[in-house]
N, C-alpha and C. Protein backbone atom coordinates (compact mmCIF):
# COMPACT_ATOMS: atom_id res chain seq x y z
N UNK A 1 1.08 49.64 42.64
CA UNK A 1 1.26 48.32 43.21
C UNK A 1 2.67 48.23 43.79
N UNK A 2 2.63 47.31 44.80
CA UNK A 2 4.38 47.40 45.60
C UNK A 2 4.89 46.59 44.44
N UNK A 3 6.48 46.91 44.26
CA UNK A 3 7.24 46.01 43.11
C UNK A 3 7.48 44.88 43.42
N UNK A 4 7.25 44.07 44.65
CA UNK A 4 7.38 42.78 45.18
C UNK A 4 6.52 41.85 44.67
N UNK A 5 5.23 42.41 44.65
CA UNK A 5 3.59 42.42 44.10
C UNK A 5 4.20 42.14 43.03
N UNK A 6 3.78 43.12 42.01
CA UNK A 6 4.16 43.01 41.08
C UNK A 6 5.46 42.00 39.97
N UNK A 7 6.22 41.47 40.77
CA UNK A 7 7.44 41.05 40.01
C UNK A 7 6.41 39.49 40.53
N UNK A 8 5.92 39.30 41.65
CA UNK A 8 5.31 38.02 41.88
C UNK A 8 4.01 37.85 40.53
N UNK A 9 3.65 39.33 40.35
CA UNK A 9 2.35 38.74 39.25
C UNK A 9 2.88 38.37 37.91
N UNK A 10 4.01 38.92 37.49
CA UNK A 10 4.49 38.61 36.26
C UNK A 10 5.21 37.19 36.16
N UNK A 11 6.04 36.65 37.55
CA UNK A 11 6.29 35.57 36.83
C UNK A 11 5.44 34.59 37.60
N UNK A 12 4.11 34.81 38.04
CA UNK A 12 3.21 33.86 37.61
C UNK A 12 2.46 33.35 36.33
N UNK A 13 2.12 34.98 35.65
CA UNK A 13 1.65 34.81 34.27
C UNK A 13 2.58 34.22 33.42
N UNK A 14 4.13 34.44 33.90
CA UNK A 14 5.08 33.91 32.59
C UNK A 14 5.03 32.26 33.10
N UNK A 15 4.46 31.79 34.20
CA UNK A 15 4.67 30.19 34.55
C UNK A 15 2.97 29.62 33.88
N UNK A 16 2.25 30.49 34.27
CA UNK A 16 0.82 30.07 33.87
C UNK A 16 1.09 29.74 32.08
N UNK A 17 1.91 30.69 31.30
CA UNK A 17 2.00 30.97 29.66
C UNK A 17 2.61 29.79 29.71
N UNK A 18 3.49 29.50 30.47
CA UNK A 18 4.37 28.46 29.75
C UNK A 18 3.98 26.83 29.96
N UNK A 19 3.00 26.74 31.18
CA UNK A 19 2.13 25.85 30.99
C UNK A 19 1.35 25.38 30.40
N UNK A 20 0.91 26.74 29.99
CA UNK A 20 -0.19 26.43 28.53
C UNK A 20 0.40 26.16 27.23
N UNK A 21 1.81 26.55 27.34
CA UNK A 21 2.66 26.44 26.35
C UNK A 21 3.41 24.90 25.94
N UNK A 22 3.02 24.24 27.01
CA UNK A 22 3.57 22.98 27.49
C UNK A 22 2.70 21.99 27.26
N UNK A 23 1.79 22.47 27.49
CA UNK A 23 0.24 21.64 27.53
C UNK A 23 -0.37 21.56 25.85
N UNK A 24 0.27 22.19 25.17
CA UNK A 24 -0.25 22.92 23.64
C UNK A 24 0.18 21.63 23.20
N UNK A 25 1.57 21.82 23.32
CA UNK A 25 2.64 20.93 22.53
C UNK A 25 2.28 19.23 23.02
N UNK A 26 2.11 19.16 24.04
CA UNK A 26 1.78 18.04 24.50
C UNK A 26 1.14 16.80 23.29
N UNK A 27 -0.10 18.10 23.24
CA UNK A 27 -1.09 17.86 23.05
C UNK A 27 -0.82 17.59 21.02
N UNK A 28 0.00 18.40 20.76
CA UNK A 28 0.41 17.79 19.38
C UNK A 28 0.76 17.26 19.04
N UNK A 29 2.12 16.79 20.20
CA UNK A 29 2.84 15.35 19.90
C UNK A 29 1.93 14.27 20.23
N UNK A 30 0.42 14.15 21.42
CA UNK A 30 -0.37 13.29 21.42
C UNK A 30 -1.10 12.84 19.84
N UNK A 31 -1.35 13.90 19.42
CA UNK A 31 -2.07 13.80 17.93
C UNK A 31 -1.66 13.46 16.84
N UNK A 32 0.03 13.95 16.65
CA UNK A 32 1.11 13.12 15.88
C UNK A 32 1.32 11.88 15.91
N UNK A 33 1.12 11.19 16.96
CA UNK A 33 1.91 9.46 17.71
C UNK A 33 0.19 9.48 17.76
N UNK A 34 -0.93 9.61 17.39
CA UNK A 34 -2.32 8.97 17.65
C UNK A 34 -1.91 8.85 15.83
N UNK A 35 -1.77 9.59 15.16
CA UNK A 35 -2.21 9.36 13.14
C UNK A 35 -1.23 8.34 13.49
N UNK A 36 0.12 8.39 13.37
CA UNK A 36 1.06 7.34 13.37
C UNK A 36 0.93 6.11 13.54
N UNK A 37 -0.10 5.76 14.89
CA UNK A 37 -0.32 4.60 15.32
C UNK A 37 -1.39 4.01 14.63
N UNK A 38 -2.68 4.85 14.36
CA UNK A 38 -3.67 4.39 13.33
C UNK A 38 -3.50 3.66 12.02
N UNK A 39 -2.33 5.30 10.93
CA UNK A 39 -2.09 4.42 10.26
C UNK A 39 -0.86 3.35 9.88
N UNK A 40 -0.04 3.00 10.86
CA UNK A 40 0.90 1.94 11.09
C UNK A 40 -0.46 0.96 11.23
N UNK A 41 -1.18 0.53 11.85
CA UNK A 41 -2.08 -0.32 12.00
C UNK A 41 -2.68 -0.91 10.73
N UNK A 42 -3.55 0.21 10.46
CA UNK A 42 -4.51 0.26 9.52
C UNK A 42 -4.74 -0.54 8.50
N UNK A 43 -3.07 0.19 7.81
CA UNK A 43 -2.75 -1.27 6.39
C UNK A 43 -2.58 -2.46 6.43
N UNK A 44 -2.28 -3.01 7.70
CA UNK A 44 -1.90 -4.26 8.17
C UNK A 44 -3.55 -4.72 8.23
N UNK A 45 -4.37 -4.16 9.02
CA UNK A 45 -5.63 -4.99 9.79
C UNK A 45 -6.20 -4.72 8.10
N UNK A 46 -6.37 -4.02 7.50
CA UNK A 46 -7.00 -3.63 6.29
C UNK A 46 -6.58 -4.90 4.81
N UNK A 47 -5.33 -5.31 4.76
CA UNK A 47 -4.69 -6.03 4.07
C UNK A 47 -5.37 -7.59 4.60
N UNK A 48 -5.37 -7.56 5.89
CA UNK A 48 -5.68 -8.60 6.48
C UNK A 48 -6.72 -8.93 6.16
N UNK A 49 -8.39 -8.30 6.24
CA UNK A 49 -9.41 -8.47 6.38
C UNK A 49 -9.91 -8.52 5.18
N UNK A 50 -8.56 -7.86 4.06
CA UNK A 50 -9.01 -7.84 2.65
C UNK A 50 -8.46 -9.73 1.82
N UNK A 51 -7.73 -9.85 2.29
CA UNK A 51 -6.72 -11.19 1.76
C UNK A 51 -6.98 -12.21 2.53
N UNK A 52 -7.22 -11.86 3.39
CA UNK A 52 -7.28 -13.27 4.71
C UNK A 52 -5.98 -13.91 4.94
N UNK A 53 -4.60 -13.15 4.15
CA UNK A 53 -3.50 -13.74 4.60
C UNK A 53 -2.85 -12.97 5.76
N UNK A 54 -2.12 -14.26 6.42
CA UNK A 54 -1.76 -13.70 7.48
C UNK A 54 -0.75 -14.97 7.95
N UNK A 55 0.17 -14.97 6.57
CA UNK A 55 1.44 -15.81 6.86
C UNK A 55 2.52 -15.35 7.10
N UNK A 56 2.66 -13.53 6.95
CA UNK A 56 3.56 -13.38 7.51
C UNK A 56 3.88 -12.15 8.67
N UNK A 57 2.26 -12.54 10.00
CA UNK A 57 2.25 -12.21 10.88
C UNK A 57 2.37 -13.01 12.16
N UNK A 58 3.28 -12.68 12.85
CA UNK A 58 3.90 -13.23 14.18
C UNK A 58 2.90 -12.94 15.27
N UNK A 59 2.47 -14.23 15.50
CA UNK A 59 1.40 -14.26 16.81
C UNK A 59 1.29 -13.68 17.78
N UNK A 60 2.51 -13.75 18.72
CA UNK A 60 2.81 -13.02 19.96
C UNK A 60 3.51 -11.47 19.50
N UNK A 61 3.87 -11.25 18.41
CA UNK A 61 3.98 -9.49 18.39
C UNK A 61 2.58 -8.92 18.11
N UNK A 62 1.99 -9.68 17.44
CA UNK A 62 0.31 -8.70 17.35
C UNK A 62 -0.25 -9.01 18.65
N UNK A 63 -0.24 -9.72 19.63
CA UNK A 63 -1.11 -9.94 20.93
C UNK A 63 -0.05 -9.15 21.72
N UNK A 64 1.14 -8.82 21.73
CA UNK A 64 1.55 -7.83 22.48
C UNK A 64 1.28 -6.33 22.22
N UNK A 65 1.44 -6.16 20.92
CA UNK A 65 0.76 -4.83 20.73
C UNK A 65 -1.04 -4.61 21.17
N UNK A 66 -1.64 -5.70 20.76
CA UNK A 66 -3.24 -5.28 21.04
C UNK A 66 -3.22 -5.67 22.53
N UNK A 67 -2.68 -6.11 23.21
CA UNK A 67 -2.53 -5.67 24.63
C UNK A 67 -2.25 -4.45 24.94
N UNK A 68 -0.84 -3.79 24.38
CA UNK A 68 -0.47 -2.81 24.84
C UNK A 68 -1.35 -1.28 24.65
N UNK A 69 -1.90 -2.21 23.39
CA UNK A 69 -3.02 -0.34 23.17
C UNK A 69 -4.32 -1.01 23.88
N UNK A 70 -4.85 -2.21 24.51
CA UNK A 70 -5.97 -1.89 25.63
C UNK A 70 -5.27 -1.27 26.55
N UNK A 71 -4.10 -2.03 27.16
CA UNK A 71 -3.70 -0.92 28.74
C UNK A 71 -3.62 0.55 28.23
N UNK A 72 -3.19 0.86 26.97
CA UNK A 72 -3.40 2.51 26.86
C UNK A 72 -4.80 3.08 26.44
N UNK A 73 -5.67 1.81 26.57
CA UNK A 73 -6.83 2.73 26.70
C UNK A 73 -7.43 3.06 28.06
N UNK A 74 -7.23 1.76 28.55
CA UNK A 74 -6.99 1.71 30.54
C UNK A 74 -6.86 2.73 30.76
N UNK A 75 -5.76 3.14 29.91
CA UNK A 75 -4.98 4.20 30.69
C UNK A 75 -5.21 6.03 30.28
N UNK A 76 -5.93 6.17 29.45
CA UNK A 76 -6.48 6.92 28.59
C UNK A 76 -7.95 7.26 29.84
N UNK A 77 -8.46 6.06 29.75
CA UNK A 77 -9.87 6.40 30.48
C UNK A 77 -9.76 6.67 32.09
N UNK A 78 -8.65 6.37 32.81
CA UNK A 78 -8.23 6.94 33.98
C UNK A 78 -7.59 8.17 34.10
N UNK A 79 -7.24 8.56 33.04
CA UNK A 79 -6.43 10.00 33.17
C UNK A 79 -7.34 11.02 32.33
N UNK A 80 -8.44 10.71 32.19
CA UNK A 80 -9.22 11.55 30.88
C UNK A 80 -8.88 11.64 29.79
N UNK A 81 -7.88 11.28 28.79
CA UNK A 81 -7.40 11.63 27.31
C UNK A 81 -8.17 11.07 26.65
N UNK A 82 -8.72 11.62 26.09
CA UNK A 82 -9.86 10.96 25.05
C UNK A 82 -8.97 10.43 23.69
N UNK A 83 -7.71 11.93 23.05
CA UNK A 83 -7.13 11.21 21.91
C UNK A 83 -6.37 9.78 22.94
N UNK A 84 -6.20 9.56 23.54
CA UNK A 84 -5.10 7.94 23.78
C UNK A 84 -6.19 7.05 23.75
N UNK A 85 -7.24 7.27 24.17
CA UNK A 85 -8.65 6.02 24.27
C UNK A 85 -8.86 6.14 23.02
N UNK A 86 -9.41 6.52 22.37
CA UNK A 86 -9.95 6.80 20.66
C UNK A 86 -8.59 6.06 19.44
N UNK A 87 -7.74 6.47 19.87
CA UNK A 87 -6.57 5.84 18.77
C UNK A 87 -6.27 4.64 19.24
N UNK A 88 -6.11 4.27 20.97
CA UNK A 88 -5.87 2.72 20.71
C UNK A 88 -6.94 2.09 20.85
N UNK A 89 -8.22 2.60 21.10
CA UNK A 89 -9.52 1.47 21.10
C UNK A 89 -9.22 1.48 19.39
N UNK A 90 -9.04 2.09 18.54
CA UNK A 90 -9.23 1.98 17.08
C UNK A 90 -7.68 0.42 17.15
N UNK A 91 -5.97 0.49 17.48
CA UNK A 91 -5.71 -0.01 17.10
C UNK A 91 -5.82 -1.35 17.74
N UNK A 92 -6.76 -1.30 19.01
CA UNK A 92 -7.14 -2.82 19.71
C UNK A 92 -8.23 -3.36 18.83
N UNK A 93 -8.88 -2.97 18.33
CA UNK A 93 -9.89 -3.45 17.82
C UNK A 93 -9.37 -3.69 16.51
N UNK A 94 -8.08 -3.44 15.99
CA UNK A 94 -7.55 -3.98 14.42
C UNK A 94 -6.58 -5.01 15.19
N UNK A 95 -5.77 -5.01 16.28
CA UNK A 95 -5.55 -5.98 16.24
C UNK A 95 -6.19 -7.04 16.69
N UNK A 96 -7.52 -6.87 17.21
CA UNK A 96 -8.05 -8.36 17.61
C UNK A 96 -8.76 -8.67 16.75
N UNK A 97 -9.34 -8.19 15.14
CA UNK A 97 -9.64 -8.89 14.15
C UNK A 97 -8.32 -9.70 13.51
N UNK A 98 -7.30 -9.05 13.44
CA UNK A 98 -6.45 -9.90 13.03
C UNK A 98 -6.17 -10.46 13.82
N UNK A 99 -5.90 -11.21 14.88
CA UNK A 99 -5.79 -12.07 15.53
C UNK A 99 -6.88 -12.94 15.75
N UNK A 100 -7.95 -13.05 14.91
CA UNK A 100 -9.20 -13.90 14.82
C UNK A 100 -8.97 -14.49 13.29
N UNK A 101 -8.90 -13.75 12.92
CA UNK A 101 -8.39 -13.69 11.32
C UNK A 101 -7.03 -14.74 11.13
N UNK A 102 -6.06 -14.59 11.82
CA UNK A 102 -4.50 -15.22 12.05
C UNK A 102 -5.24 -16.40 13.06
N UNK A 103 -6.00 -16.54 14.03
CA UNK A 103 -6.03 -18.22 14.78
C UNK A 103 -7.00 -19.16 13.60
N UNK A 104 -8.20 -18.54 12.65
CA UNK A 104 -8.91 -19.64 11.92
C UNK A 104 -7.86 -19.84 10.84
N UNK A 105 -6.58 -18.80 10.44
CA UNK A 105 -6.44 -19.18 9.80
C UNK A 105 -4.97 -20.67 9.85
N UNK A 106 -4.38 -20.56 11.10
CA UNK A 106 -3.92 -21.43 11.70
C UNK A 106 -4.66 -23.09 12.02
N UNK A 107 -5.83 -22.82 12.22
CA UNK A 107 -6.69 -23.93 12.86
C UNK A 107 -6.91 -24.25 11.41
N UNK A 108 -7.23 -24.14 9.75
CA UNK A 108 -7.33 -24.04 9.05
C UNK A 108 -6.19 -25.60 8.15
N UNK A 109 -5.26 -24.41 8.77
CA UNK A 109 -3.55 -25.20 8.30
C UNK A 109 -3.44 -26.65 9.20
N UNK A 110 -3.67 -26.04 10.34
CA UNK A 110 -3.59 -27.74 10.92
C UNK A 110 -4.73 -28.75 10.87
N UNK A 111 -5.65 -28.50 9.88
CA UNK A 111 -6.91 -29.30 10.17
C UNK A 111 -7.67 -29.04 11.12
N UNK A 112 -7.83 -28.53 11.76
CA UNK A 112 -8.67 -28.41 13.07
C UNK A 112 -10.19 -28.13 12.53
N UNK A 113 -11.26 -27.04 13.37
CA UNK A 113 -12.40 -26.93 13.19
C UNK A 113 -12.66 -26.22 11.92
N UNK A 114 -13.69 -26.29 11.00
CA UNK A 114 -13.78 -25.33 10.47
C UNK A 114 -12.76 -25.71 9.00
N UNK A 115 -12.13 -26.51 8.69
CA UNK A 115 -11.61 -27.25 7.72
C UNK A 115 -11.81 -26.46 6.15
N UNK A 116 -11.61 -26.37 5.26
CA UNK A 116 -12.40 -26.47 4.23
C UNK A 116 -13.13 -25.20 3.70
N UNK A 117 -13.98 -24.49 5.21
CA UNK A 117 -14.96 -23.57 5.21
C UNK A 117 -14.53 -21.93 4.34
């Protein structure tokens, strides 16, 4: 093979390796920051659904987070990542029980519907 050839095939394979090498890791720190986010969630929506308290959760930080993990599922299902769709459809769906959980139990406190029940 000419050595021109040749020095071109090797540091393609060493760019192809290191892509895959890139893509590996990626892919672990995706899977690390997916457990993390689950169970940061988890105990909270879990505590919640177990106690029904939810006096000392702040309204607009749980509706900003369960916003922020639908747009990352948005954003998950436009780019193909299945782990980013799968971990935040799991932590959108804990935070919008607790946030159903946190408004009756507000409407509750002020008298509103549902009184008593």
């Amino acid at each position: 093979m000419i050595p021109a050839l040749e020095i071109a095939r090797v540091i393609t394979n060493i760019s192809i390796s290191n892509i895959h090498i890139q893509n590996m890791l990626a892919n672990i720190v995706g899977y690390a920051a997916a457990i993390c986010m689950i169970f940061g969630y988890m105990p909270q929506a879990i505590y919640t659904i177990r106690t029904r308290d939810t006096d000392g959760i702040a309204m607009t930080t749980f509706l900003l987070l369960g916003f922020g993990s639908l747009f990352f599922v948005i954003q998950g299902i436009l780019i193909s990542n299945i782990p980013l769709v799968l971990t935040n459809a799991i932590t959108t769906v804990s935070s919008a029980i607790v946030f159903v959980i946190k408004v009756q139990n507000d409407r509750r406190k002020k008298g509103g519907p549902g009184k008593g029940s």
